[in-house]
Protein backbone atom coordinates (compact mmCIF):
# COMPACT_ATOMS: atom_id res chain seq x y z
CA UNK A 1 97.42 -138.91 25.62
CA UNK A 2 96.87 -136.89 29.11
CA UNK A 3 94.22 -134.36 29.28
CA UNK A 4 96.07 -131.23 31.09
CA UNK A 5 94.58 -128.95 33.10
CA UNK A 6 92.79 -126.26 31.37
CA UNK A 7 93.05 -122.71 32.04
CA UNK A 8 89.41 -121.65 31.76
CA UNK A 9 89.62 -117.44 30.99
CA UNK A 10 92.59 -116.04 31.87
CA UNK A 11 92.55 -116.65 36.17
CA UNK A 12 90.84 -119.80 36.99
CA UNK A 13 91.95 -123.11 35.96
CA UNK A 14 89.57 -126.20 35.96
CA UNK A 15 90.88 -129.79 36.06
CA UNK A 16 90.51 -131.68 33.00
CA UNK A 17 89.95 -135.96 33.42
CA UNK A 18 92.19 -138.02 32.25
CA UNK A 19 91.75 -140.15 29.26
CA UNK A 20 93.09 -143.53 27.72
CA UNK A 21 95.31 -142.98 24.78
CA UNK A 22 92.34 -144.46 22.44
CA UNK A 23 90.14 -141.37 23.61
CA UNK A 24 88.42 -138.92 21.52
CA UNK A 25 86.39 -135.95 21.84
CA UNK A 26 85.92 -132.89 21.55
CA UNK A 27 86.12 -129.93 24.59
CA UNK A 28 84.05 -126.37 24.12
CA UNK A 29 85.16 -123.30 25.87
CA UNK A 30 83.36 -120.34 25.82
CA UNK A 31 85.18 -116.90 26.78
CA UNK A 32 85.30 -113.27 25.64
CA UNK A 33 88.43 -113.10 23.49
CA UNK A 34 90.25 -115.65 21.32
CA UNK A 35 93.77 -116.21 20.22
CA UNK A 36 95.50 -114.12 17.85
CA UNK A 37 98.05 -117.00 16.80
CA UNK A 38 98.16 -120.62 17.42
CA UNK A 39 102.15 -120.33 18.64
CA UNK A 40 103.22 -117.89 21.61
CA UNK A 41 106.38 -117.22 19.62
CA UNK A 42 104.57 -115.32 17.25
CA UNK A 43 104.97 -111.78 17.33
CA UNK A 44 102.28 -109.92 18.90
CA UNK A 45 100.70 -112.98 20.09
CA UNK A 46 97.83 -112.14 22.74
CA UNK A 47 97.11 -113.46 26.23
CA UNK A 48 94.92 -116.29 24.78
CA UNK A 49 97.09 -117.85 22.79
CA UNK A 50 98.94 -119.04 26.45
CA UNK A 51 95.46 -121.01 26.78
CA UNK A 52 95.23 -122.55 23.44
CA UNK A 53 98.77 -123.31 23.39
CA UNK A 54 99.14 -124.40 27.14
CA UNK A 55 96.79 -126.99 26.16
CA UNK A 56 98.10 -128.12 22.60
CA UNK A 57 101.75 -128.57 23.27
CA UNK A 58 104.02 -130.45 26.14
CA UNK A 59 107.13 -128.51 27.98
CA UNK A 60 109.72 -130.45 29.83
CA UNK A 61 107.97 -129.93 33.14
CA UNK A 62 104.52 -128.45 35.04
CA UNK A 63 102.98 -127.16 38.07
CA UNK A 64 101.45 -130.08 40.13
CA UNK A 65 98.50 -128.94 41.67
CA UNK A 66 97.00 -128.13 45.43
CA UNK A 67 93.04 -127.07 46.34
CA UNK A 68 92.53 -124.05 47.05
CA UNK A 69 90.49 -122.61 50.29
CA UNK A 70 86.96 -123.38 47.80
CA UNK A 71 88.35 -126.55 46.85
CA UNK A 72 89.28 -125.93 42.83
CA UNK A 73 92.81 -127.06 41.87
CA UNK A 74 95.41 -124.40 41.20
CA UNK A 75 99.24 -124.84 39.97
CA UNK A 76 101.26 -124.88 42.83
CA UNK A 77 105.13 -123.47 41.71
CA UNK A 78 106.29 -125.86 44.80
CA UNK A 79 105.16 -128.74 43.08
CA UNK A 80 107.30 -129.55 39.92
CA UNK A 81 106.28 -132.62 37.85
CA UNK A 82 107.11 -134.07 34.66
CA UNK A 83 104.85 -133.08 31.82
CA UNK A 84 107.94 -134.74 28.38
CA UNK A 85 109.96 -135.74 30.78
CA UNK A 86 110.47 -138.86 34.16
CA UNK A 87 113.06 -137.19 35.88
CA UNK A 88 114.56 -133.88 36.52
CA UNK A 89 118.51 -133.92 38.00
CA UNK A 90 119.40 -130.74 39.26
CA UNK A 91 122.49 -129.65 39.96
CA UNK A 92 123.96 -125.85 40.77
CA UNK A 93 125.39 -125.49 37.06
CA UNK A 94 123.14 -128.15 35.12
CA UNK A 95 119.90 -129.21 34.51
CA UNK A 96 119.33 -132.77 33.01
CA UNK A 97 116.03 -133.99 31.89
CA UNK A 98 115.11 -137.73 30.87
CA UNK A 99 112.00 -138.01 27.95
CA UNK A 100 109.22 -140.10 28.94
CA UNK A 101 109.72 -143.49 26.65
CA UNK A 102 108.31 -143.56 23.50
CA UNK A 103 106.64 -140.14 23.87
CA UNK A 104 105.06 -138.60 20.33
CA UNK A 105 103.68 -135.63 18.64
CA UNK A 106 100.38 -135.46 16.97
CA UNK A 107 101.80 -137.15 13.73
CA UNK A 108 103.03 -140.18 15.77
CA UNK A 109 106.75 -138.68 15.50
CA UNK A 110 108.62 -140.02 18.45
CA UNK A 111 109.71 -137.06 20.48
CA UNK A 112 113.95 -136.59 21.09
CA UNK A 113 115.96 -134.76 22.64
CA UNK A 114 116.87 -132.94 18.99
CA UNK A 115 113.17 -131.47 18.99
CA UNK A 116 113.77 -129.73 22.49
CA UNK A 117 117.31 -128.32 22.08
CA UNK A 118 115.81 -126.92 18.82
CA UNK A 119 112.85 -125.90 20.64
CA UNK A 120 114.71 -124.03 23.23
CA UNK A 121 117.15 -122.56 20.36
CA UNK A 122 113.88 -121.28 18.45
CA UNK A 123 113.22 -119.30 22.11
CA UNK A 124 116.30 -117.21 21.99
CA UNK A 125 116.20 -116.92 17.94
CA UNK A 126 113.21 -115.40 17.63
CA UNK A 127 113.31 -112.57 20.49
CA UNK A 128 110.87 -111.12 22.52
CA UNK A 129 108.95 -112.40 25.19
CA UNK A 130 110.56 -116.02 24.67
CA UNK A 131 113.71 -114.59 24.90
CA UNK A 132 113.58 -112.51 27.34
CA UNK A 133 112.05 -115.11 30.15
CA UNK A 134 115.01 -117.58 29.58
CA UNK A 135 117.73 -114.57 29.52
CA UNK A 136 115.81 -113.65 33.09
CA UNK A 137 117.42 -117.02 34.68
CA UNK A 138 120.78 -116.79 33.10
CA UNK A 139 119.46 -118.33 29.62
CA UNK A 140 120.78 -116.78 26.72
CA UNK A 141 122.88 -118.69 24.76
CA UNK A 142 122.02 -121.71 22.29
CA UNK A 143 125.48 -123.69 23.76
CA UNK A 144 123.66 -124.13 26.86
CA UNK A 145 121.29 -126.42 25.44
CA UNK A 146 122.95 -129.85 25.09
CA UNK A 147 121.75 -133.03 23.78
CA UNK A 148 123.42 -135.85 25.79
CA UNK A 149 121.74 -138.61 23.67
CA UNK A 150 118.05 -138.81 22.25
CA UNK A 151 115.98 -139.26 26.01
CA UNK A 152 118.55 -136.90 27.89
CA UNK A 153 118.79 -133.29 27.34
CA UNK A 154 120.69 -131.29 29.59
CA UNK A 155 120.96 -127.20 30.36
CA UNK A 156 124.39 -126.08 31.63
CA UNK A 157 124.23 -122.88 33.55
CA UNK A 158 126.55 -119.97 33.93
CA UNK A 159 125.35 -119.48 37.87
CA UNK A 160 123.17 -121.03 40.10
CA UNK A 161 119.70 -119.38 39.33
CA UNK A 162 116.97 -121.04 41.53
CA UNK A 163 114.09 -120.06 39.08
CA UNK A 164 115.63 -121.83 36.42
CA UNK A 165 113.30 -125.10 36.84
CA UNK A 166 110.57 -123.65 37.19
CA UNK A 167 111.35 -121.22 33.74
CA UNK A 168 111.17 -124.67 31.66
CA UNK A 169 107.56 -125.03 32.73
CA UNK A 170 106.52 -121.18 31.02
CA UNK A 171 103.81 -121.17 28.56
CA UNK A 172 106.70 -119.98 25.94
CA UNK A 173 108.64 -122.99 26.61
CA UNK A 174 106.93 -125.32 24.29
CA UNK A 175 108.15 -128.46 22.47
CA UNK A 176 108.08 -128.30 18.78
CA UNK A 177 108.11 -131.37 16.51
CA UNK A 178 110.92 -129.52 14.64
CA UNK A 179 110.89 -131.85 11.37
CA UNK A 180 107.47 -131.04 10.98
CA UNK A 181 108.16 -127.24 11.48
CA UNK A 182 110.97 -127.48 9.67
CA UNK A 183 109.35 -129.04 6.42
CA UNK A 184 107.06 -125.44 6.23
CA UNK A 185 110.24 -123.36 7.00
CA UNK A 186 111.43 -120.61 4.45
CA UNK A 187 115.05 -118.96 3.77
CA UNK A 188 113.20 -115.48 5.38
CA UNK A 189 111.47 -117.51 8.05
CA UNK A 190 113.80 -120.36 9.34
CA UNK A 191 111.57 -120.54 12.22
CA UNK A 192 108.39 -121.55 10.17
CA UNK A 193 106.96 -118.91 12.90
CA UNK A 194 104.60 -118.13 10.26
CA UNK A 195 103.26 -121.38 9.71
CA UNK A 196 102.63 -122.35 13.51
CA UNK A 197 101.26 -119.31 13.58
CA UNK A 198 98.00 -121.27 12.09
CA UNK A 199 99.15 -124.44 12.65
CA UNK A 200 100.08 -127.09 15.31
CA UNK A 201 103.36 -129.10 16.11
CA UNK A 202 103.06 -130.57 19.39
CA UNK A 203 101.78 -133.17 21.64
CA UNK A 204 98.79 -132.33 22.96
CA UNK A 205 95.05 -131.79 21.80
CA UNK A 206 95.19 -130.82 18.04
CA UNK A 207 93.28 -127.95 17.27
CA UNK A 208 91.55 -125.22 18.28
CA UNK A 209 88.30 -124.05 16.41
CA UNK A 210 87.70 -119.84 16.51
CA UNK A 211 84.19 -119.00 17.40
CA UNK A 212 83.07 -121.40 20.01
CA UNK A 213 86.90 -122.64 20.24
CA UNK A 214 86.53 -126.03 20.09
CA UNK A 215 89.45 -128.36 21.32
CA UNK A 216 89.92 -131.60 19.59
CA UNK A 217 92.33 -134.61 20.69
């Protein structure tokens, strides 16, 4: 499992090392405030949940990353690489992404292409901020969202929008493992927004300890 870049506070962001897949451990960050929900989709979830959450689930793509003047990496928007995903094809009206083989969630669920159109559905469904980033680049409707087959998922577009790569690398634009969500999902919450509220479903580090705030993968 890669070890992403963590965003130390709310400005800086400090490289992380990469690990083999047999790694374990545990990383301590120490800052002023803490997250108010483990899932940015949460209503009224605060600027540190985007760190927790940056850290404990994959989007399609990232930032790459170039030094700055002092040397520390920062995300550089001109740099798009995959984070779920090999390859990106890009067209004026489309978007196609191909899944990384064999690429899993914490319970060793393989991730498809199912998990992200529902993942991008749950963005529009449950308002807000989510919402309101995709409808920004001509994003608004769940029949834009198109599983091809279970490694290719696709985004048709109404318009050319030029930002609309770089929106599928927002901290909102998470992957869920949408059985797993799905199993703690309610008639009044089809979401289960209430249960990753506390809760993981993705495919990064695992948890995230209040207090200290421990990270664990």
């Amino acid at each position: 499992m890669k070890r992403r870049a963590f965003l130390a506070g709310s400005a800086s962001v400090a490289a992380m090392p990469a690990f083999a897949q047999s790694r374990s451990g545990t990383l301590i960050s120490m800052s002023e405030g803490g997250p108010n929900a483990l899932d940015p989709h949460a209503p009224g979830a605060n600027r540190s949940v985007y760190e927790a959450t940056w850290n404990m689930y994959d989007r399609l793509i990232t930032f790459g990353t170039t030094p700055d003047e002092f040397g520390t990496k920062v995300f550089d928007p001109s740099k798009v690489v995959g984070e779920a995903v090999d390859d990106v094809d890009v067209t004026d009206l489309s978007l196609t992404f191909r899944l990384k083989r064999d690429h899993r969630f914490h319970d060793g669920t393989v991730m498809t292409a199912k998990d992200i159109k529902w993942s991008m559905d749950r963005s529009l469904a449950v308002g807000g901020v989510p919402k309101t980033q995709f409808e920004a680049v001509s994003i608004s409707k769940p029949e834009q969202f198109v599983v091809v087959d279970d490694r290719t998922f696709r985004i048709d577009m109404p318009r050319h929008d030029k930002l609309a790569v770089q929106a599928c690398s927002i901290p909102t634009a998470l992957i869920y493992n949408s059985g797993l969500v799905l199993s703690h999902a309610t008639a009044s919450d089809p979401w289960g927004v209430e249960w990753t509220r506390n809760n993981v479903a993705g495919s990064g580090l695992i948890s995230w300890i209040g207090g200290r705030r421990a990270l664990s993968w």
